[in-house]
N, C-alpha and C. Protein backbone atom coordinates (compact mmCIF):
# COMPACT_ATOMS: atom_id res chain seq x y z
N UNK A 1 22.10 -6.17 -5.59
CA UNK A 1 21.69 -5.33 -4.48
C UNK A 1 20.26 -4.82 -4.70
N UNK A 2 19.40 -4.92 -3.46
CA UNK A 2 18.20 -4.25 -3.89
C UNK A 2 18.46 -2.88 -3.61
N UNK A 3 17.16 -2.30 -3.69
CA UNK A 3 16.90 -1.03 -3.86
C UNK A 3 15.80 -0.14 -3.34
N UNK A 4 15.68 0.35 -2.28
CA UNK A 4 14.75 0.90 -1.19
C UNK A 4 14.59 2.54 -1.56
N UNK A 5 13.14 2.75 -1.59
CA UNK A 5 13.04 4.45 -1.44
C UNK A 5 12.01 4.48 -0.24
N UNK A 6 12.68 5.32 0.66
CA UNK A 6 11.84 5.73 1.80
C UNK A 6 11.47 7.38 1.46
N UNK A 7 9.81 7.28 1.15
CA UNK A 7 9.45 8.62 1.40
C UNK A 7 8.31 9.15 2.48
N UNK A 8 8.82 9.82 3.09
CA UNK A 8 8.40 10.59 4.21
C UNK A 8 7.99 12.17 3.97
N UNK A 9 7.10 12.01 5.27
CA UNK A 9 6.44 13.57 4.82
C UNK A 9 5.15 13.40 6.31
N UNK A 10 4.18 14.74 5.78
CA UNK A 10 2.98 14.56 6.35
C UNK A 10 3.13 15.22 8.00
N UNK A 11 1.93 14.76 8.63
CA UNK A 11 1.65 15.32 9.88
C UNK A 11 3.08 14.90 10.43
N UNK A 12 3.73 15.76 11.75
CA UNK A 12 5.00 15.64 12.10
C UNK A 12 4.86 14.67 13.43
N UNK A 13 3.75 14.51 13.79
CA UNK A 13 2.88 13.86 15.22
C UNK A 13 4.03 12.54 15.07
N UNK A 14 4.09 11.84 14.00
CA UNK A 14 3.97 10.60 13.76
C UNK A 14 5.81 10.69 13.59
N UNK A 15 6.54 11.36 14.05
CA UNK A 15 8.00 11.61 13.43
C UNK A 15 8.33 11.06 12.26
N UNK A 16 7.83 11.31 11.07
CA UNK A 16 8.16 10.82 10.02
C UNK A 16 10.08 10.35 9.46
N UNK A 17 10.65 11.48 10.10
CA UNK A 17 12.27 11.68 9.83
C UNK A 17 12.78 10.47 10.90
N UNK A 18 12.50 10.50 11.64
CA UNK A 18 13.11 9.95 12.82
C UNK A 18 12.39 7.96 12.69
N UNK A 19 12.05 7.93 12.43
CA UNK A 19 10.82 6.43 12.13
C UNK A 19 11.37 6.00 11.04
N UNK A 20 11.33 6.89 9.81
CA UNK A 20 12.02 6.08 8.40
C UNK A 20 13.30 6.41 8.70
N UNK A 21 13.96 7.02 9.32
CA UNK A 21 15.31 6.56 9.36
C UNK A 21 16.04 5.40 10.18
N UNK A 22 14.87 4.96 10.97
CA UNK A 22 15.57 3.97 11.70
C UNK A 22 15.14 2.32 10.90
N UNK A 23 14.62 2.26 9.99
CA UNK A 23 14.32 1.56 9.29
C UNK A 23 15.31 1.41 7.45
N UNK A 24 15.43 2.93 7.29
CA UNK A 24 16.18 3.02 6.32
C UNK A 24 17.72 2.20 6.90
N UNK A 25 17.90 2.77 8.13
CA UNK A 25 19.75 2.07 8.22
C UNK A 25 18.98 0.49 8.88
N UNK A 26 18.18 0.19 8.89
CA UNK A 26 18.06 -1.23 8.74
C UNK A 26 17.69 -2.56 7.39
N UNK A 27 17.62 -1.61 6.43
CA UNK A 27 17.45 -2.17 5.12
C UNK A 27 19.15 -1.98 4.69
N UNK A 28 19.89 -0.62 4.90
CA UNK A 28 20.82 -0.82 4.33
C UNK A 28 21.80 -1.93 5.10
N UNK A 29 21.65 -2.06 6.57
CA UNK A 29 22.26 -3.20 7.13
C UNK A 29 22.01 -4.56 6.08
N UNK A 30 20.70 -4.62 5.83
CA UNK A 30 21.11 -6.14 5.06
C UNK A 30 21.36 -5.62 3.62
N UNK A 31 21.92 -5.00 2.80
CA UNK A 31 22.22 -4.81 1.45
C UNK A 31 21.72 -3.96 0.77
N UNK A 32 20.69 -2.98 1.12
CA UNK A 32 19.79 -2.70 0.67
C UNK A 32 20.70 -1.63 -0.43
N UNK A 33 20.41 -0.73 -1.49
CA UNK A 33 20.73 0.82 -1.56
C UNK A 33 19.74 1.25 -1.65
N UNK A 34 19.52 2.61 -0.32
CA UNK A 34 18.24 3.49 0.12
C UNK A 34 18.11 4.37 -0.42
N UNK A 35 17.39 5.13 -0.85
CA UNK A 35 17.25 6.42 -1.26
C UNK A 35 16.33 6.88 -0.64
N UNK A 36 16.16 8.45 0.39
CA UNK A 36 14.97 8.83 0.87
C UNK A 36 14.79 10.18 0.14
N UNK A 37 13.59 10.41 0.41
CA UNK A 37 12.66 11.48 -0.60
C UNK A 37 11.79 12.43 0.68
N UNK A 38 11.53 13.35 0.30
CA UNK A 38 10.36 14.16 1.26
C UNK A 38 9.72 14.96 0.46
N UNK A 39 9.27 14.54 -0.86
CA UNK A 39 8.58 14.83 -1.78
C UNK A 39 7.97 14.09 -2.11
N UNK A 40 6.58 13.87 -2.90
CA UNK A 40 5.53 13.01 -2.78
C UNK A 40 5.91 12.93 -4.46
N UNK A 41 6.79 13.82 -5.00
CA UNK A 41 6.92 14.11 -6.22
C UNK A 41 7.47 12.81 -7.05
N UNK A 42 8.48 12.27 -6.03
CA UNK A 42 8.81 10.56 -6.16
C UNK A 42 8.35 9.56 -6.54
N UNK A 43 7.01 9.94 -6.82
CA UNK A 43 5.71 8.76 -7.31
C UNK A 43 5.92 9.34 -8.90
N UNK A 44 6.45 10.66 -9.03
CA UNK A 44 5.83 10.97 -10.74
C UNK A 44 7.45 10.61 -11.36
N UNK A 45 8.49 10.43 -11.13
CA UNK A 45 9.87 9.57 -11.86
C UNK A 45 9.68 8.41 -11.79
N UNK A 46 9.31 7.93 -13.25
CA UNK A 46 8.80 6.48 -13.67
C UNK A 46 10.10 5.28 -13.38
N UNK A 47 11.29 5.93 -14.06
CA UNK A 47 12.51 5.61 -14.19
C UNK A 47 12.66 5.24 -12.69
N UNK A 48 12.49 5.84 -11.96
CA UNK A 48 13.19 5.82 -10.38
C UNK A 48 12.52 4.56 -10.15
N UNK A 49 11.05 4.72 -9.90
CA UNK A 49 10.03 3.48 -9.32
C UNK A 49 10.41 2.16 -10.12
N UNK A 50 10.91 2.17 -11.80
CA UNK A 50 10.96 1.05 -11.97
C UNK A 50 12.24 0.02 -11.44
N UNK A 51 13.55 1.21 -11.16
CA UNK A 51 14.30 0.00 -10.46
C UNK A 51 14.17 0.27 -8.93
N UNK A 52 13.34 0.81 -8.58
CA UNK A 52 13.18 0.28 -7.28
C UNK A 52 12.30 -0.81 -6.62
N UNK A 53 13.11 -1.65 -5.76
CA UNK A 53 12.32 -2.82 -5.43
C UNK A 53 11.25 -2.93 -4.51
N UNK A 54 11.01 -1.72 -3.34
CA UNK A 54 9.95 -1.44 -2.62
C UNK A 54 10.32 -0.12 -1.73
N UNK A 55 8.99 0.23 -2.16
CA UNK A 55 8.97 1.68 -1.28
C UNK A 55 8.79 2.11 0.27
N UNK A 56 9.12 2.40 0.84
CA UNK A 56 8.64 2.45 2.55
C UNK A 56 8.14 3.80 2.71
N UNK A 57 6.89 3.83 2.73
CA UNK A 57 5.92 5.40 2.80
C UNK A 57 6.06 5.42 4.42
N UNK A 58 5.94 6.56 4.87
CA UNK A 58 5.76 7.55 6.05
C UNK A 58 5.47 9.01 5.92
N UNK A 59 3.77 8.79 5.36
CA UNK A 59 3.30 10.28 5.10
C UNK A 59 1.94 10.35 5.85
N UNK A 60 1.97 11.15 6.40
CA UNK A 60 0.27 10.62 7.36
C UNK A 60 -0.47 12.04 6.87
N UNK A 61 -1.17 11.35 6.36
CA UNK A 61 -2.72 12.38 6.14
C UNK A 61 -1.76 13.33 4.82
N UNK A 62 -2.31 14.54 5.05
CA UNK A 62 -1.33 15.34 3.08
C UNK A 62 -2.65 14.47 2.44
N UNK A 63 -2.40 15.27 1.10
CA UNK A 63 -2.76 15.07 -0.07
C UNK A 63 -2.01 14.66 -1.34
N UNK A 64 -2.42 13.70 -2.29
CA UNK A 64 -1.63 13.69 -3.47
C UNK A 64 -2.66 13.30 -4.29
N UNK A 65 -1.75 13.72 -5.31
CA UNK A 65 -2.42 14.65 -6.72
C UNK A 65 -2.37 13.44 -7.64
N UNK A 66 -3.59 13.59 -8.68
CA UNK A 66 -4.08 12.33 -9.11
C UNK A 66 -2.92 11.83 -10.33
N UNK A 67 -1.76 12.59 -10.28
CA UNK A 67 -0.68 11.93 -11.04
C UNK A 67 0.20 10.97 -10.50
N UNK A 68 0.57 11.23 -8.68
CA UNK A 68 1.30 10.80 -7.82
C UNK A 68 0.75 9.74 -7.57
N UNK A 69 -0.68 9.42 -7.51
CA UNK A 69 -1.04 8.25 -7.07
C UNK A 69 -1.20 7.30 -8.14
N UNK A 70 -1.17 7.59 -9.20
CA UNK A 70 -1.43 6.99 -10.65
C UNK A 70 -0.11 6.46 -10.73
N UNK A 71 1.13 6.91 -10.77
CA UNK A 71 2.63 6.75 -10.48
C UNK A 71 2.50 5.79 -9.43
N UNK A 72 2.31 5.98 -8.32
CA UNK A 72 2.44 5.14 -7.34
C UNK A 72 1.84 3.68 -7.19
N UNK A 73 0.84 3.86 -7.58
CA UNK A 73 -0.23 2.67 -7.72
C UNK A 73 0.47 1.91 -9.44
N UNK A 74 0.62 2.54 -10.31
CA UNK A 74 0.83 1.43 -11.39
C UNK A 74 2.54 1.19 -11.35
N UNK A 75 3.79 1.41 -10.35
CA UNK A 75 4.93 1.28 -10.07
C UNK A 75 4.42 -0.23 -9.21
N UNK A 76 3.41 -0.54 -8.07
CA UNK A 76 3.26 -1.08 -7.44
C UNK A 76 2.99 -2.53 -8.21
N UNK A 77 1.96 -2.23 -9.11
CA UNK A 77 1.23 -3.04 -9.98
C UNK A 77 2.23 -3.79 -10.59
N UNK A 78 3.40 -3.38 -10.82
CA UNK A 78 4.27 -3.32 -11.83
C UNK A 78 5.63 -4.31 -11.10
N UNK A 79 5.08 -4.42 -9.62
CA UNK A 79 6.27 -5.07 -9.08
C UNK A 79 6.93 -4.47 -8.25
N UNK A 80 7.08 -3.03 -7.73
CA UNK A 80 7.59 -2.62 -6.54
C UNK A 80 6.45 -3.03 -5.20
N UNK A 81 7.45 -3.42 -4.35
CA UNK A 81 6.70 -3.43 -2.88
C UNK A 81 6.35 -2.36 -2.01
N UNK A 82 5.42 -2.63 -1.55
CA UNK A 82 5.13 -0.69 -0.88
C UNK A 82 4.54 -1.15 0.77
N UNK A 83 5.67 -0.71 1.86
CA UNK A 83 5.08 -1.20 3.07
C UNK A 83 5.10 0.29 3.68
N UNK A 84 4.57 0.14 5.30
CA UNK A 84 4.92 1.16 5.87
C UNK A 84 3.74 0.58 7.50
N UNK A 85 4.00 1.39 8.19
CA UNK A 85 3.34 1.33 9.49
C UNK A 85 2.61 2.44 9.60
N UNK A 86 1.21 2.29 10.62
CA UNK A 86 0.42 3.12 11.25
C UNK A 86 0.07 4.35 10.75
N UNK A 87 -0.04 5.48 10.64
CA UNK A 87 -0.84 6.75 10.15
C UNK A 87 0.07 6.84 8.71
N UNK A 88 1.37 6.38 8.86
CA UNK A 88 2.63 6.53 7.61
C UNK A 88 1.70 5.95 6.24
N UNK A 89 1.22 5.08 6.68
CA UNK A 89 0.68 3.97 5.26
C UNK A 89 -0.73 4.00 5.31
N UNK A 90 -1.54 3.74 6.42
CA UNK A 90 -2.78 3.31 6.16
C UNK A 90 -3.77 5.02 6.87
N UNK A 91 -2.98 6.33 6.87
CA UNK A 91 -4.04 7.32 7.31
C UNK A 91 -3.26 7.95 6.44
N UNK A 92 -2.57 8.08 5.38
CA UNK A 92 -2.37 9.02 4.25
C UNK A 92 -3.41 9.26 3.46
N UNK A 93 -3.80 9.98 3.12
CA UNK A 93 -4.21 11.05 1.47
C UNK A 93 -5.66 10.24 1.81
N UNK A 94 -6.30 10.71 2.92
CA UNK A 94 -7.49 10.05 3.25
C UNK A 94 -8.99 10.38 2.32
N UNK A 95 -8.72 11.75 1.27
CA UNK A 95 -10.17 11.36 0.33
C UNK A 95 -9.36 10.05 -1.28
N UNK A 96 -8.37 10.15 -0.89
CA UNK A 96 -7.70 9.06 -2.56
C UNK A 96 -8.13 7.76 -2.34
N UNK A 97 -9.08 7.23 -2.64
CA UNK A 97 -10.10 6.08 -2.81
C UNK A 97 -8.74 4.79 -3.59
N UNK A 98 -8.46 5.30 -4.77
CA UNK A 98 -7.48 4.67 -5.10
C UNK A 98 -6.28 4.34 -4.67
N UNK A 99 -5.89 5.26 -3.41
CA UNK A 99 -4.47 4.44 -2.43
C UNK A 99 -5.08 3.52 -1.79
N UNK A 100 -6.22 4.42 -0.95
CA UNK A 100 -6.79 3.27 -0.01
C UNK A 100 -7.29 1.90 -0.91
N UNK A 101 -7.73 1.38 -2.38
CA UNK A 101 -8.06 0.12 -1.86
C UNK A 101 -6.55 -0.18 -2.53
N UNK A 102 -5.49 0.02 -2.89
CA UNK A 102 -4.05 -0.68 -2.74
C UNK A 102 -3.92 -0.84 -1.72
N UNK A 103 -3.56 -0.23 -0.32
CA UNK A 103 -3.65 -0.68 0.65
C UNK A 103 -4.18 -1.87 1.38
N UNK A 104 -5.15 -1.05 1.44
CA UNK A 104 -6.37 -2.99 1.78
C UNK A 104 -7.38 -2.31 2.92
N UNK A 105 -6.39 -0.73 3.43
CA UNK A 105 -7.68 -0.47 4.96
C UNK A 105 -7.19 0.69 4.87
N UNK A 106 -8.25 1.47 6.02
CA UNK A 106 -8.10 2.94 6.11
C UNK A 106 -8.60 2.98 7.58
N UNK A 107 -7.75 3.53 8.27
CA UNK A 107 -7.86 4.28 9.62
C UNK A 107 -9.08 4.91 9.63
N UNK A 108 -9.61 4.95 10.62
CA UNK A 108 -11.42 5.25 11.30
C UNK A 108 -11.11 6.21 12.16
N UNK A 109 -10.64 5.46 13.30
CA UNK A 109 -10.74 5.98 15.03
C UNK A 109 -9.66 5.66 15.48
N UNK A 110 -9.00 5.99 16.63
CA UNK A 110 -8.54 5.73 17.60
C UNK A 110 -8.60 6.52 19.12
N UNK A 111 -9.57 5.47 19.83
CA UNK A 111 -9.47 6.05 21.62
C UNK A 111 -8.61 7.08 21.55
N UNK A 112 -8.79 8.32 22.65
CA UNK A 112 -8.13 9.61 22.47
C UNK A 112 -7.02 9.67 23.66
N UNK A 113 -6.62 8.34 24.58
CA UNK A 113 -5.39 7.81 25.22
C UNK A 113 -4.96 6.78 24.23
N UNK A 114 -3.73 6.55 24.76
CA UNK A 114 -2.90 5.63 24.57
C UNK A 114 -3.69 4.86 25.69
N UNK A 115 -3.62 3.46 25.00
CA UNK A 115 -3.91 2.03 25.43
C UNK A 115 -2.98 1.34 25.89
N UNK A 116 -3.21 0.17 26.34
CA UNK A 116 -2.50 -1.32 26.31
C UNK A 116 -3.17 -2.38 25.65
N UNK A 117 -2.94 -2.98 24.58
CA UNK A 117 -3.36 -3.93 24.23
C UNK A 117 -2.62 -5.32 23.54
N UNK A 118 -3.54 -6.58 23.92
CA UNK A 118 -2.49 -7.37 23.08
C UNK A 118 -2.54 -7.63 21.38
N UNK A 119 -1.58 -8.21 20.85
CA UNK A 119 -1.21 -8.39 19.24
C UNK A 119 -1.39 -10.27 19.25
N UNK A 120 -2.15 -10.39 18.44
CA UNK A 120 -2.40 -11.67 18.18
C UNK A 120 -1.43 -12.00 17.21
N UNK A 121 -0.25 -13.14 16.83
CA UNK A 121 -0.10 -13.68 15.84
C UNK A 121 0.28 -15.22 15.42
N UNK A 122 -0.85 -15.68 15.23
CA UNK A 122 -1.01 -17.26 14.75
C UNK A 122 -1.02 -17.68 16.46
N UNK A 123 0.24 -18.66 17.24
CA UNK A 123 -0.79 -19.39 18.37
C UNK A 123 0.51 -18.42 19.17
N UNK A 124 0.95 -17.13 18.88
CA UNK A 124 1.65 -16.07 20.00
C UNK A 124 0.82 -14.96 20.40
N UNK A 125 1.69 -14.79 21.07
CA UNK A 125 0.97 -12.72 21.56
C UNK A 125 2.37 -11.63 22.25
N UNK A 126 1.64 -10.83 22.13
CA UNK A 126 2.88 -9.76 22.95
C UNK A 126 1.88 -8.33 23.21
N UNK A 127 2.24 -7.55 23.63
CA UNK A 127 1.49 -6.61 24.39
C UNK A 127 2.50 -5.04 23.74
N UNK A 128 1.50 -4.19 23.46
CA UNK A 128 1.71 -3.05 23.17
C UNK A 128 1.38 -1.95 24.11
N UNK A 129 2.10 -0.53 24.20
CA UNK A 129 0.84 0.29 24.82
C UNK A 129 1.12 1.66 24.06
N UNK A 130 0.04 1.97 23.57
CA UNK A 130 0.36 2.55 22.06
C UNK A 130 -0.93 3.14 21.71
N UNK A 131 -1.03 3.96 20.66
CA UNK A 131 -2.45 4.21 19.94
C UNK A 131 -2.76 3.15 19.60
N UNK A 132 -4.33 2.75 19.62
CA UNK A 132 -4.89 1.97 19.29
C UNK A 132 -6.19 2.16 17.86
N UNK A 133 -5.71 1.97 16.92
CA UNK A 133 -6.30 1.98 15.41
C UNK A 133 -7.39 1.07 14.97
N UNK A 134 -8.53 2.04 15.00
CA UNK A 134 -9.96 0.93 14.41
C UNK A 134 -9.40 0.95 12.77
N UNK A 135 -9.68 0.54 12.13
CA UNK A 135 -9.36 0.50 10.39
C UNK A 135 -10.55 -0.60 10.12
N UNK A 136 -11.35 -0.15 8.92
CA UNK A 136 -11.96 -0.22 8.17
C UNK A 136 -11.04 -1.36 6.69
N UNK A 137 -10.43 -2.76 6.48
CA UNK A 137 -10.03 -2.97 5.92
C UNK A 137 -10.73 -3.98 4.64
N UNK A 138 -10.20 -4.55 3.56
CA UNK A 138 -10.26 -5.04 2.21
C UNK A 138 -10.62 -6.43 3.28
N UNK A 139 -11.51 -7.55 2.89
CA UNK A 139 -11.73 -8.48 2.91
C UNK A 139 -10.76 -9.63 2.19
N UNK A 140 -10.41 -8.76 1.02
CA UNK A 140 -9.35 -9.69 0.49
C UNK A 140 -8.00 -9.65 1.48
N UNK A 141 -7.72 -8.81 1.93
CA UNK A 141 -6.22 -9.07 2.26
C UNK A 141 -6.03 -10.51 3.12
N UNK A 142 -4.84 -10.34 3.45
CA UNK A 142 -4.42 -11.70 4.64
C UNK A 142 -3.94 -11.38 5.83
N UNK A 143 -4.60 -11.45 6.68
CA UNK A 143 -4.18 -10.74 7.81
C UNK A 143 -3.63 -11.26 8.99
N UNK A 144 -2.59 -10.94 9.69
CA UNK A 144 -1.25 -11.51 9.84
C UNK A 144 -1.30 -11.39 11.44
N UNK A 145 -2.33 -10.40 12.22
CA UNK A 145 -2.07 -10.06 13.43
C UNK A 145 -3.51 -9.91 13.73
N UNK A 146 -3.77 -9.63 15.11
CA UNK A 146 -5.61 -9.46 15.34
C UNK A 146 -4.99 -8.36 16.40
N UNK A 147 -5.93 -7.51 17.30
CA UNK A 147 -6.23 -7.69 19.03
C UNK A 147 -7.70 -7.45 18.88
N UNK A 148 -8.04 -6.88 20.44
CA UNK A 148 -9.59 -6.68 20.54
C UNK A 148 -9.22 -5.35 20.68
N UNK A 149 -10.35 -4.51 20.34
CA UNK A 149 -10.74 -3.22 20.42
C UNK A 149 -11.25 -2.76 21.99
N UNK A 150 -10.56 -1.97 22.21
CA UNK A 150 -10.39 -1.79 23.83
C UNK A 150 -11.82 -1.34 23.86
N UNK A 151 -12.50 -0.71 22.98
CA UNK A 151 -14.12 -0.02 23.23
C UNK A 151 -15.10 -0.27 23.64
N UNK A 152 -14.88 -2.06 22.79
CA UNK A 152 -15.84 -3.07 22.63
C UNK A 152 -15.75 -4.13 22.26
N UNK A 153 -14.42 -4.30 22.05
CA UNK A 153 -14.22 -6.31 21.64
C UNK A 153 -14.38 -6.48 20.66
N UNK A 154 -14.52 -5.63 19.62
CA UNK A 154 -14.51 -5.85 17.97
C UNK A 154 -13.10 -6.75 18.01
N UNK A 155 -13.08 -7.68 17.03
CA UNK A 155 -11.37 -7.82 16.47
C UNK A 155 -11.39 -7.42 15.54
N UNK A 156 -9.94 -6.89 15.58
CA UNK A 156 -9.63 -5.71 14.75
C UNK A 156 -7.99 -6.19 14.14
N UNK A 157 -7.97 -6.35 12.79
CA UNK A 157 -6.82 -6.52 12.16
C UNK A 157 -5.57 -5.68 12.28
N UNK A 158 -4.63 -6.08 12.71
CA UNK A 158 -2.96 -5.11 12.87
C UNK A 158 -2.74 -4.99 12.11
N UNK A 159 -2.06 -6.44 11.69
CA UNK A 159 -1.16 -6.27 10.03
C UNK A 159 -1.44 -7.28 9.32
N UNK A 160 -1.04 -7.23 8.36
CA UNK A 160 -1.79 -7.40 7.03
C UNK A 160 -1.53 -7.18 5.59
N UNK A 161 -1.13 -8.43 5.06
CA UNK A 161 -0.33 -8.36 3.74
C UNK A 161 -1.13 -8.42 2.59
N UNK A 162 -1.25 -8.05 1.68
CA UNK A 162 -1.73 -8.20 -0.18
C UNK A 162 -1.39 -8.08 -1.26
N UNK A 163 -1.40 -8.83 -2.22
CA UNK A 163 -0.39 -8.47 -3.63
C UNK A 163 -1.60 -7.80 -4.52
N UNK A 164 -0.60 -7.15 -4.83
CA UNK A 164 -1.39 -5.58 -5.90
C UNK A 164 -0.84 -5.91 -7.35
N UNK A 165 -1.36 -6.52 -8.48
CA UNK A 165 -1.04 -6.77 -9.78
C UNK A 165 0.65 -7.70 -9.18
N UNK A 166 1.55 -7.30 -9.74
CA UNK A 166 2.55 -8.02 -9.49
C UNK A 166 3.46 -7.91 -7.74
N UNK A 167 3.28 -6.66 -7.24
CA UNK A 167 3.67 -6.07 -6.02
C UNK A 167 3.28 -6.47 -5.04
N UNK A 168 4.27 -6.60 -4.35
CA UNK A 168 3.33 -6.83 -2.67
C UNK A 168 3.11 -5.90 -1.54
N UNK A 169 2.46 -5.63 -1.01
CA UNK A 169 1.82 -4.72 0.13
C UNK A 169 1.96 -5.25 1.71
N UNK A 170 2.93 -4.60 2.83
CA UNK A 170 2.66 -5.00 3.62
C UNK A 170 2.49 -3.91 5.21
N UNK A 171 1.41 -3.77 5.40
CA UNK A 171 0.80 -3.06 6.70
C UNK A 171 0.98 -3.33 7.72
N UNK A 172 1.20 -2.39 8.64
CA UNK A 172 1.28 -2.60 10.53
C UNK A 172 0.49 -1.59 10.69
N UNK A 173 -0.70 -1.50 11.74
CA UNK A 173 -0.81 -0.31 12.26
C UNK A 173 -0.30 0.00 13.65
N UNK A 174 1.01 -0.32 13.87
CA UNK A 174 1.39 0.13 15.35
C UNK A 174 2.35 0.75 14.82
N UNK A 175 3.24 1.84 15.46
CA UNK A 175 4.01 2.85 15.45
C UNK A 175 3.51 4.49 15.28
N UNK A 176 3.30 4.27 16.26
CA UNK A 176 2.99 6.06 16.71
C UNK A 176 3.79 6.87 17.00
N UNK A 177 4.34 5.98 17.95
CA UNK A 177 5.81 6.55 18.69
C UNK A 177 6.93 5.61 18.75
N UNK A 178 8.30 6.13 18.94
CA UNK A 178 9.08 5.80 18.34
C UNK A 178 9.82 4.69 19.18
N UNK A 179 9.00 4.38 20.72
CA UNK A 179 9.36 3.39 21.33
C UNK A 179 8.54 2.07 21.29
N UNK A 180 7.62 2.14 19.95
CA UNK A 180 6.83 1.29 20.09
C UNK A 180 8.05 0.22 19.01
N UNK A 181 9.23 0.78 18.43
CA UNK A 181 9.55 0.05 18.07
C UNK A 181 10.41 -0.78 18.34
N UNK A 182 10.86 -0.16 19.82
CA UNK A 182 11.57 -1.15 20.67
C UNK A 182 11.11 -2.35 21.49
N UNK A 183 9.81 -2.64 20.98
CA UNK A 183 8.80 -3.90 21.43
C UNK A 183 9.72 -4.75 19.96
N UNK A 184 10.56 -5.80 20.39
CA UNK A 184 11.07 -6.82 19.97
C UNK A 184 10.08 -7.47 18.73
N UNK A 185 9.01 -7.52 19.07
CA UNK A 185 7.60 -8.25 18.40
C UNK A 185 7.61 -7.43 17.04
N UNK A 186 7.69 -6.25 17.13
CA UNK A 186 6.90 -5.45 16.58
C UNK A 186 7.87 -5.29 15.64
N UNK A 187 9.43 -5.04 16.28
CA UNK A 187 10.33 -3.99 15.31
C UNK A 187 11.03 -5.80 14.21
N UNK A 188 10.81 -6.61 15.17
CA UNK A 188 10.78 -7.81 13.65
C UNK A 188 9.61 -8.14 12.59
N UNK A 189 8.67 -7.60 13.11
CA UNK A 189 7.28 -7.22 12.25
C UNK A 189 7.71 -7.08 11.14
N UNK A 190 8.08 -5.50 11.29
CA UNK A 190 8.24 -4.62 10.45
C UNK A 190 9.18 -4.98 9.56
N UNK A 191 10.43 -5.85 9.85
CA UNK A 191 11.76 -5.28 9.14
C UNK A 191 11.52 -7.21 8.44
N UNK A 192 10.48 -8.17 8.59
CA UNK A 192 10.16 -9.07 7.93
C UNK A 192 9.08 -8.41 6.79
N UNK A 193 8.31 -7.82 7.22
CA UNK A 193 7.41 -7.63 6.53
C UNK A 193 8.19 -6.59 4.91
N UNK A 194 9.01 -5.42 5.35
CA UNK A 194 9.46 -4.69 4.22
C UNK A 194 10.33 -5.76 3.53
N UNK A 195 10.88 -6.99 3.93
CA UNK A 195 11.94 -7.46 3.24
C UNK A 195 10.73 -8.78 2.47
N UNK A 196 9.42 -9.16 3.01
CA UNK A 196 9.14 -9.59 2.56
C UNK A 196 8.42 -9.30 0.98
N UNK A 197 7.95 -7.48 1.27
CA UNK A 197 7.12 -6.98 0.25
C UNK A 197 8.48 -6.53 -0.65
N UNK A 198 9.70 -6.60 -0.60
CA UNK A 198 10.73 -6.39 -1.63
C UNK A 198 10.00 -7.25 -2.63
N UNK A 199 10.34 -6.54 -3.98
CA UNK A 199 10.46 -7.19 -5.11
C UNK A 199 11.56 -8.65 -5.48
């Protein structure tokens, strides 16, 4: 059986409780055993991170302390998978230089409406209408989704996978709200992508 820790926290905008839980009873649907946390403190039990097989963060913006991320980042290194969606993963602990380049990108901007835009992936598409996330990302990563930037036609990376020492990393930036995950496209995104960044 694997082994899932969902920790949540952070700005409440983003329903942190309500988002990882609908993901937590979808890991335990395929086998998973979950454990959720709302302590960031979860990064500093070495023991915990090592049998766990990947983490699912949902903490947007907060701070953590240069032990938590040291924990977090060498658990990763080490072979746990660490995914998460939109402000949860890629707009957390925004001065920690060291989450952001595990990650691969860091949230910039987003237009101050909700958008419509489309999701590029390989020769498909599907359509969102949702916050729309400029991110600033790693050149190395592999990036899995495109659209255009409603501003100006930049393309702009969605999601986006990378292995971190032994671990794998995998990013969405859509989910703001909690019906973005009833876009079919999106909510198999997600629940490929955490099963892919399992250990």
């Amino acid at each position: 059986m694997k082994t899932a820790l969902v920790v949540r926290g952070g700005w409440t905008g983003h329903v942190p409780v309500e988002a990882s839980d609908r993901y937590a009873g979808e890991l335990t649907a395929r086998g998973y055993d979950v454990t959720t946390s709302d302590s960031l403190d979860s990064y500093l039990d070495t023991d915990l991170l090592a049998r766990t097989d990947l983490i699912v963060q949902c903490w947007t913006m907060g701070t953590i302390s240069s032990a938590q991320v040291e924990g977090l980042t060498a658990a990763v290194r080490a072979g746990t998978g660490f995914a998460g969606w939109h402000g949860g993963i890629v707009d957390s602990f925004r001065d920690e230089t060291r989450y952001q380049l595990m990650t691969g990108g860091q949230f910039v901007y987003h237009p101050p409406e909700f958008v419509e835009y489309p999701v590029r992936t390989g020769g498909s598409s599907f359509t969102v209408h949702t916050e729309q996330y400029y991110v600033h990302v790693d050149p190395a990563v592999e990036v899995l989704a495109t659209t255009e930037f409603v501003e100006d036609g930049t393309t702009l990376p969605v999601t986006w996978t990378r292995n971190w020492g032994e671990g794998r990393v995998f990013v969405t930036t859509i989910g703001h709200k909690l019906d973005d995950f009833d876009v079919p496209e999106v909510d198999r995104m997600i629940i490929e992508g955490l099963t892919w960044a399992s250990r």
